[in-house]
Protein backbone atom coordinates (compact mmCIF):
# COMPACT_ATOMS: atom_id res chain seq x y z
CA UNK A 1 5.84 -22.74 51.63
CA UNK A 2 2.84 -24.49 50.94
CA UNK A 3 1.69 -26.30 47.33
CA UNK A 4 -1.12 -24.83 45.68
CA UNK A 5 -4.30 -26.86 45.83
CA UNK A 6 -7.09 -27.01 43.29
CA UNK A 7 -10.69 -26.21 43.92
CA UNK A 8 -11.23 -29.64 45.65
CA UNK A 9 -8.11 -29.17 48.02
CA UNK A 10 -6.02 -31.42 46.56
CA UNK A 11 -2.54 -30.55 45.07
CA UNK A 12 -2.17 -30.99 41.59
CA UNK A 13 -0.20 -34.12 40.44
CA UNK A 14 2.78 -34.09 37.91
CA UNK A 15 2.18 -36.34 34.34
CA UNK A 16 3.90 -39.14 35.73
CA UNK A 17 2.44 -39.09 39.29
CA UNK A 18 -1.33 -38.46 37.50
CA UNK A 19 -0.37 -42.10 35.22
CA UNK A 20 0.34 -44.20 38.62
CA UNK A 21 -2.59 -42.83 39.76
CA UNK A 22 -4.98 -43.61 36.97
CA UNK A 23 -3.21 -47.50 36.93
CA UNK A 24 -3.78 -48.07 40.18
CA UNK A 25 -7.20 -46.56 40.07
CA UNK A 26 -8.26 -48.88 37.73
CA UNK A 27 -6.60 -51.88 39.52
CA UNK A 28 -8.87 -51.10 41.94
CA UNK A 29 -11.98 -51.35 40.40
CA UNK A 30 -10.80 -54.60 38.14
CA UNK A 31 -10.39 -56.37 41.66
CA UNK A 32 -13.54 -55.04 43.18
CA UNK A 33 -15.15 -56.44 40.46
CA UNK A 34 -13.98 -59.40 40.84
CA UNK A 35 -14.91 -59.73 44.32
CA UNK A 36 -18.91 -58.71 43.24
CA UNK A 37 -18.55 -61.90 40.76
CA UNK A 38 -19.48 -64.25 43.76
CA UNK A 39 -22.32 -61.95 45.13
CA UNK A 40 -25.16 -64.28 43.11
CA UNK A 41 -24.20 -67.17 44.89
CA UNK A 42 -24.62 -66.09 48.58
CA UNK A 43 -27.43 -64.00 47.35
CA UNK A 44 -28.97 -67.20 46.43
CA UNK A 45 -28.30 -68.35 50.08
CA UNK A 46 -30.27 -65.98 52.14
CA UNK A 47 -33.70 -67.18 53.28
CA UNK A 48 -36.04 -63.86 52.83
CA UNK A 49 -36.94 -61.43 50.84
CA UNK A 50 -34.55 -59.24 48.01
CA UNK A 51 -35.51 -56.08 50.25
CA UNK A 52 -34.34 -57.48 53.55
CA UNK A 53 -31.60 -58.70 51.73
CA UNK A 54 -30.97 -55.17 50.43
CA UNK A 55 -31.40 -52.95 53.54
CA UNK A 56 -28.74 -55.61 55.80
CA UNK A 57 -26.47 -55.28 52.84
CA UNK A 58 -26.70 -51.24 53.19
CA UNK A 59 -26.85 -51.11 56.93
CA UNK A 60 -23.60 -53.16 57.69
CA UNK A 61 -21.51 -51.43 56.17
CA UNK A 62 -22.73 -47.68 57.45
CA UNK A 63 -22.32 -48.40 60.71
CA UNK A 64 -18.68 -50.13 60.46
CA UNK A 65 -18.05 -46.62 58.33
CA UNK A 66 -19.53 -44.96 61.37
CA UNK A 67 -17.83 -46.29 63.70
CA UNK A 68 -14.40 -45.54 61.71
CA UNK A 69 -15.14 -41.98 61.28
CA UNK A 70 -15.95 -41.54 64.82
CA UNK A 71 -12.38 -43.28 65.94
CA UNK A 72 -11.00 -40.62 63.63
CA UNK A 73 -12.97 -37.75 65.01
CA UNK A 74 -14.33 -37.09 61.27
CA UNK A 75 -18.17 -37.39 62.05
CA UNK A 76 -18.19 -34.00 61.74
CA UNK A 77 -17.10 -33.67 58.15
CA UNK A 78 -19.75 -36.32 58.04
CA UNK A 79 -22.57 -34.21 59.06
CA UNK A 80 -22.02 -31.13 56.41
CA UNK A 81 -20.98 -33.69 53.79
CA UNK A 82 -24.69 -35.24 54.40
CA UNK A 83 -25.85 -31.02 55.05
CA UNK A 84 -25.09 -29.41 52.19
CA UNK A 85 -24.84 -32.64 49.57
CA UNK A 86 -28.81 -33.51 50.44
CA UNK A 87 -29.97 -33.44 46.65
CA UNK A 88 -27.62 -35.33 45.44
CA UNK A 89 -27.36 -38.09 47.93
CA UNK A 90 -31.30 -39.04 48.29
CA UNK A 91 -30.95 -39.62 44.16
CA UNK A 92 -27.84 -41.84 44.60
CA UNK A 93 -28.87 -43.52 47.75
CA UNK A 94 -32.43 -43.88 45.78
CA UNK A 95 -30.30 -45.61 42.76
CA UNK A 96 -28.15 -47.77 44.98
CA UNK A 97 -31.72 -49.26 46.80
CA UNK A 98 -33.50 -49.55 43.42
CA UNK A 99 -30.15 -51.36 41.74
CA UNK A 100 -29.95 -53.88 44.33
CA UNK A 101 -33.37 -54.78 44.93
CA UNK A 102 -33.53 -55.27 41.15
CA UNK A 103 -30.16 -57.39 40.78
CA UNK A 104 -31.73 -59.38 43.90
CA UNK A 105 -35.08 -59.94 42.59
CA UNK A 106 -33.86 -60.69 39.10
CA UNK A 107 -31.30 -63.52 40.43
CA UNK A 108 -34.12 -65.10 42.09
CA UNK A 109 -36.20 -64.96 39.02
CA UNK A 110 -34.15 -66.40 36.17
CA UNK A 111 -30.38 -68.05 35.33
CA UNK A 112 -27.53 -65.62 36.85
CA UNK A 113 -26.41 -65.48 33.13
CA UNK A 114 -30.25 -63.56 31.91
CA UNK A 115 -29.39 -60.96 34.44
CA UNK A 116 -25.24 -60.67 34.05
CA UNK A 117 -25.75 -60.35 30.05
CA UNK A 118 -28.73 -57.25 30.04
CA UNK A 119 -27.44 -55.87 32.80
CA UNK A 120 -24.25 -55.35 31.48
CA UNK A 121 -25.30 -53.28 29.28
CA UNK A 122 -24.90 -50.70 31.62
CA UNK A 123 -21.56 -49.79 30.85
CA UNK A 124 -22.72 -48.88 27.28
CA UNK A 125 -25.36 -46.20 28.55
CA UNK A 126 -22.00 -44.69 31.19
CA UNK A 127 -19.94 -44.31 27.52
CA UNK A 128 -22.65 -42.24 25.84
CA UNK A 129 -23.96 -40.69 28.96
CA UNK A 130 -20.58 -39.42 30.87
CA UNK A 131 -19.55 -36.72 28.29
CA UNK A 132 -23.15 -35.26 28.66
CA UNK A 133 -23.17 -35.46 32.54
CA UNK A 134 -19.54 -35.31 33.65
CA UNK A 135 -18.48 -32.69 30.76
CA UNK A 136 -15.53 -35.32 29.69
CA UNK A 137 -14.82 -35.14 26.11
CA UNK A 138 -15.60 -38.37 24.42
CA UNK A 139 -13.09 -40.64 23.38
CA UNK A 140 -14.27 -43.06 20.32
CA UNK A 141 -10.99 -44.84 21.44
CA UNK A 142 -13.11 -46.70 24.21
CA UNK A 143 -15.58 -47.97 21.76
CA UNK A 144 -13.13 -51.11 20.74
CA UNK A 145 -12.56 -52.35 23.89
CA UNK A 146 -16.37 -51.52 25.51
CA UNK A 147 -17.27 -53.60 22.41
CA UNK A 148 -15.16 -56.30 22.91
CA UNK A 149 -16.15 -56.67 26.84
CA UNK A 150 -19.61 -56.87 25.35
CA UNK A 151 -19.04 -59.54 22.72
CA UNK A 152 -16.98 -61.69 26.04
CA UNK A 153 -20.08 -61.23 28.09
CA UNK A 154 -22.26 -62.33 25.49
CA UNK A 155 -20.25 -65.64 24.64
CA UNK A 156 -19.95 -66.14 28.28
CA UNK A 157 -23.53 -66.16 29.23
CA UNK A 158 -24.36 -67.62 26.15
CA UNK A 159 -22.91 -70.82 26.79
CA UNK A 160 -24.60 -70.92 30.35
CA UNK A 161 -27.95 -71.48 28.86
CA UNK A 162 -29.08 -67.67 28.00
CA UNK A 163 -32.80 -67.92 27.42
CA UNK A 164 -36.19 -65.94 28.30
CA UNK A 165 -39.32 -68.05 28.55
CA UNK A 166 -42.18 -67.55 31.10
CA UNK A 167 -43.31 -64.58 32.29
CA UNK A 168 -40.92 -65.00 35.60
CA UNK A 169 -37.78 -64.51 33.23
CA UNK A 170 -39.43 -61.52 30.73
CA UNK A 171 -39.73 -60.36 34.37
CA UNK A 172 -36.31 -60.78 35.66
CA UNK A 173 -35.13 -59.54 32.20
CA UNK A 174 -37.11 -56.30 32.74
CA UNK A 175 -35.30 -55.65 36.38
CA UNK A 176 -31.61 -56.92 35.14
CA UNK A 177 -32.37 -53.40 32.64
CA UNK A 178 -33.59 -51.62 35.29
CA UNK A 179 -30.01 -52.36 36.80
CA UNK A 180 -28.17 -51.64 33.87
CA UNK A 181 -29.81 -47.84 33.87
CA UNK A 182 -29.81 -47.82 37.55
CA UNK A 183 -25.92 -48.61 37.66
CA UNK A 184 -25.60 -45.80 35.20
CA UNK A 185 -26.94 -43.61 37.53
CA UNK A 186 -25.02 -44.76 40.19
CA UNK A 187 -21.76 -44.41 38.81
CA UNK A 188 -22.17 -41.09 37.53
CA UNK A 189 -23.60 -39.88 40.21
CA UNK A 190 -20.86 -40.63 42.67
CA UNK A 191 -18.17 -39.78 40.98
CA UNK A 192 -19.47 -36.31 40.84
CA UNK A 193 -19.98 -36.72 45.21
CA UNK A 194 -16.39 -38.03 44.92
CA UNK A 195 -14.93 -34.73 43.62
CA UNK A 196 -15.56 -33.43 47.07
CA UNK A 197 -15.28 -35.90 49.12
CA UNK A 198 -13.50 -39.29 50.36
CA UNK A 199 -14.92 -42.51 49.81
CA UNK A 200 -15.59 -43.29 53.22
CA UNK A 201 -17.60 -40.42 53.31
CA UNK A 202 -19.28 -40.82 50.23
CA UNK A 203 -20.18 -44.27 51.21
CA UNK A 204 -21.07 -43.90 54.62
CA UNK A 205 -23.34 -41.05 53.45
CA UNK A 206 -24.93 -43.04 51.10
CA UNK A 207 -25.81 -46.49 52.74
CA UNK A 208 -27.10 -44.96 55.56
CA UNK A 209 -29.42 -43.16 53.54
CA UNK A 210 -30.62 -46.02 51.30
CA UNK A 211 -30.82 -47.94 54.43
CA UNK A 212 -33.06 -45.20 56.08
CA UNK A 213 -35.19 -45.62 53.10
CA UNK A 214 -35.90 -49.37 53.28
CA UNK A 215 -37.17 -49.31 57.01
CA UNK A 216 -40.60 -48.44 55.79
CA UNK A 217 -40.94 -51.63 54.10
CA UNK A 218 -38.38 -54.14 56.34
CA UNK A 219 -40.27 -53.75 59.26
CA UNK A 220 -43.57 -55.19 57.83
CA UNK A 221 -41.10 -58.44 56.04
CA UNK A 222 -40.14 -61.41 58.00
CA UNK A 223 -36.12 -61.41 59.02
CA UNK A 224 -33.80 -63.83 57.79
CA UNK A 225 -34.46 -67.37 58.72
CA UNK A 226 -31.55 -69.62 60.25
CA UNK A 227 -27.66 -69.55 60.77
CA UNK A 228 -27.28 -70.27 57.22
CA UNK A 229 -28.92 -67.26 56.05
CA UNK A 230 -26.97 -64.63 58.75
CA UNK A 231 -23.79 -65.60 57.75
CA UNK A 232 -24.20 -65.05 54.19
CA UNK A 233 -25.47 -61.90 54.89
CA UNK A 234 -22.28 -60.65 56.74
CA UNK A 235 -20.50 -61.90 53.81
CA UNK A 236 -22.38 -60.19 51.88
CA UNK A 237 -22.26 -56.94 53.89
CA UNK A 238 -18.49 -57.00 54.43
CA UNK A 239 -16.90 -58.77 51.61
CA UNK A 240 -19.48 -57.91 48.48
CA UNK A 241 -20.30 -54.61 50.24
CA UNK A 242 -17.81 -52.58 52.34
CA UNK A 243 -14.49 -53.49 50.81
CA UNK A 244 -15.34 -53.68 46.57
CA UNK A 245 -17.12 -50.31 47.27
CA UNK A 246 -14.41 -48.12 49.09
CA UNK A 247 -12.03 -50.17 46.57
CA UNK A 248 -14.56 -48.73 43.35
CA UNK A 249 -15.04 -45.56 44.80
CA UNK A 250 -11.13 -44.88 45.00
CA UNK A 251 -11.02 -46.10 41.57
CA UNK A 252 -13.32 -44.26 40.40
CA UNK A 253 -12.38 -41.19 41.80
CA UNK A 254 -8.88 -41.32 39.88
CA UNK A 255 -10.03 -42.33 36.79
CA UNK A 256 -12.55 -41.02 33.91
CA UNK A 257 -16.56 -42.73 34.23
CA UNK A 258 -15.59 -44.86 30.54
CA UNK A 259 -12.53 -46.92 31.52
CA UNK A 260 -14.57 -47.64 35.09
CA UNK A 261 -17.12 -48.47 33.39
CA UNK A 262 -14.81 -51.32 30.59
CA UNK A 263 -12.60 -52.59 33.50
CA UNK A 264 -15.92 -53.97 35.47
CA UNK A 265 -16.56 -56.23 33.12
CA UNK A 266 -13.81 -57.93 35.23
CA UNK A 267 -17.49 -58.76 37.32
CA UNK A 268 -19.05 -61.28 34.99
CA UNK A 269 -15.52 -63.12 34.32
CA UNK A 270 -14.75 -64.01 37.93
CA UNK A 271 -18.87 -65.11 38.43
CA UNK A 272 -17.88 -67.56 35.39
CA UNK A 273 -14.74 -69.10 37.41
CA UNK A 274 -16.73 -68.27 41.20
CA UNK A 275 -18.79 -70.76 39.40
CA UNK A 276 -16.81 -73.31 38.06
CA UNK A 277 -15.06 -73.37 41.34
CA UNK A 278 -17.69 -73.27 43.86
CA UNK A 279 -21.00 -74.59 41.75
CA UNK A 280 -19.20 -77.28 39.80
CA UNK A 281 -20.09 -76.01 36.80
CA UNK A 282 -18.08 -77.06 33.82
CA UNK A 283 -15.62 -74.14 32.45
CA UNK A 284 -15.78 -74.78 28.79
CA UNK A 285 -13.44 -73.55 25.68
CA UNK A 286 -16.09 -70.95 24.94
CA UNK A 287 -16.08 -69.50 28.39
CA UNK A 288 -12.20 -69.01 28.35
CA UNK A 289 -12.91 -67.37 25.20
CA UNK A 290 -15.34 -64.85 26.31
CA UNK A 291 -13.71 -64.51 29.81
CA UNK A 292 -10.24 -63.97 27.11
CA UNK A 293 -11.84 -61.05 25.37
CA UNK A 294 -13.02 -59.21 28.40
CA UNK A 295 -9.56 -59.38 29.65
CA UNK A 296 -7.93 -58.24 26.80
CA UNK A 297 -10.31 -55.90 26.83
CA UNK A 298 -9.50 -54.28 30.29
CA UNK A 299 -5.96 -55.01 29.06
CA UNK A 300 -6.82 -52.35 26.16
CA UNK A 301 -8.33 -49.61 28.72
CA UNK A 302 -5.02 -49.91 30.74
CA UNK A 303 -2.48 -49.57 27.74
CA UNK A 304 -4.85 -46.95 26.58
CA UNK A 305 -4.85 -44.67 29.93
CA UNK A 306 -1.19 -45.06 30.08
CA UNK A 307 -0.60 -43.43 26.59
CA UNK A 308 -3.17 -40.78 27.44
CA UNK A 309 -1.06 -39.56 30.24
CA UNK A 310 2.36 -40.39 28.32
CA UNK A 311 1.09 -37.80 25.47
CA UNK A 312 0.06 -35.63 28.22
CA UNK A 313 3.30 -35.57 29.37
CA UNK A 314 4.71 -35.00 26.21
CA UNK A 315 2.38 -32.10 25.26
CA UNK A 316 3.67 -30.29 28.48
CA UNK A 317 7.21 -30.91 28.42
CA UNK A 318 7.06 -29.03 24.66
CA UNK A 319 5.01 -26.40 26.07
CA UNK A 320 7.57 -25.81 28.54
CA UNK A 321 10.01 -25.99 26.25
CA UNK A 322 8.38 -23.22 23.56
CA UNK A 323 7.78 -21.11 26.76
CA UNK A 324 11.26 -21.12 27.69
């Protein structure tokens, strides 16, 4: 006798077995963060242009995925994925090209800490937006800890010389927003692919498409100049690319679109000791403090899911219990 299965095909989870589930989920995305907190610095390191940047970043990646799904006969499921999911994947492989061309561009513009600051923002606009667009009812108990994050990422960057002057950084300000809305998108967007899908898929799907898109405009841009430059592009490809991204995507198919969106401000806390570690730059009493608050605010999303799914538990145990 088989378990019943919900409309996505996968068998509904006890209480208990639904809270490892969430904590894990959001282990996942804390530590994928954490890995995209030393992106800026190889970023920084490739000699060309934010697209070409962009499109290697996308095409690695897809055709490591490829090759996966094809050892595991699944290029198939690949194909109708792609087939009947069109819509919906040109918009989110159209978000993932626009966010990092802009992040790119924006890093090469200004300081790291004008583009970390406004465009973490973004998780502000995925707490107001996700009840609208993922029907999840809101909980007001996110707004202390999204706050908090905030207030960490502001005295973080604050202290690393936050300032716009010149039209190069009112510039690089503009695109750092532009990745703050187009992160939005992002995340929303594939956690609704993720409700029918694995992340493999999903990502597969997606950076071949976004790498499609930026062929038009590669082809006419020089390549990558030197030894230098290629290797921090497979870093960037397979360590800031492939594995945060399957890593997110799990996460953030086991968890609701506000706690994802808290628990990666794990990102900008890791670029502060990336930095301290790897640039030499001095980690001061402030930092800790900011870096401090972020943490206790992720600590706050975790202790929060857990009594979500505790009361949860609760509520069904004395609904069995009046049944009986």
């Amino acid at each position: 006798m088989t378990a019943e299965r919900d409309e996505a095909g996968r068998v509904p989870r006890t209480p208990r077995e639904s809270a490892v589930s969430s904590l894990y989920g959001l282990s996942e995305v804390a530590l994928a963060g954490v890995i995209w907190g030393s992106i800026a610095i190889f970023v920084r390191m490739v000699d060309a242009s934010p697209l070409v940047t962009a499109f290697w970043r996308k095409l690695i990646p897809s055709l490591v995925l490829l090759v996966y799904l094809a050892v595991c006969g699944r290029l198939g499921e690949l194909t109708r994925f792609v087939r009947s999911k069109a819509l919906a994947l040109g918009f989110l492989s159209a978000m993932a090209v626009a966010n990092t061309v802009f992040m790119f561009w924006a890093f090469t513009l200004t300081q790291v800490a004008v583009v970390v600051f406004i465009s973490y923002t973004g998780p502000v606009f995925v707490a107001v937006l996700a009840p609208l667009v993922m029907r999840e009812r809101f909980d007001s108990r996110i707004l202390l800890p999204l706050g908090l994050a905030l207030a960490g990422t502001a005295v973080l960057v604050s202290f690393e010389g936050f300032s716009l002057s010149g039209d190069r950084s009112y510039a690089a300000a503009a695109m750092a927003l532009c990745v703050a809305l187009t992160y939005t998108g992002l995340l929303l967007g594939a956690k609704r692919l993720l409700a029918s899908a694995t992340p493999a898929i999903v990502m597969c799907s997606e950076n071949l498409i976004a790498a499609i898109l930026l062929i038009p405009v590669v082809v006419l841009l020089p390549f990558p100049v030197g030894l230098r430059s290629w290797l921090a592009i497979l870093i960037i490809g397979f360590v800031h690319t492939l594995l945060p991204v399957l890593l997110y995507f799990s996460g953030l198919r086991r968890i609701r679109a506000d706690r994802v969106a808290v628990v990666m401000y794990s990102e900008p806390v890791s670029a502060v000791l990336f930095a301290a570690m790897f640039l030499s730059e001095p980690l001061t009493v402030a930092k800790a403090l900011g870096g401090a608050a972020i943490v206790g605010a992720g600590i706050l999303v975790f202790i929060l899911e857990k009594r979500s799914y505790r009361n949860h538990s609760k509520h069904c145990e004395t609904g069995w219990a009046n049944g009986a």
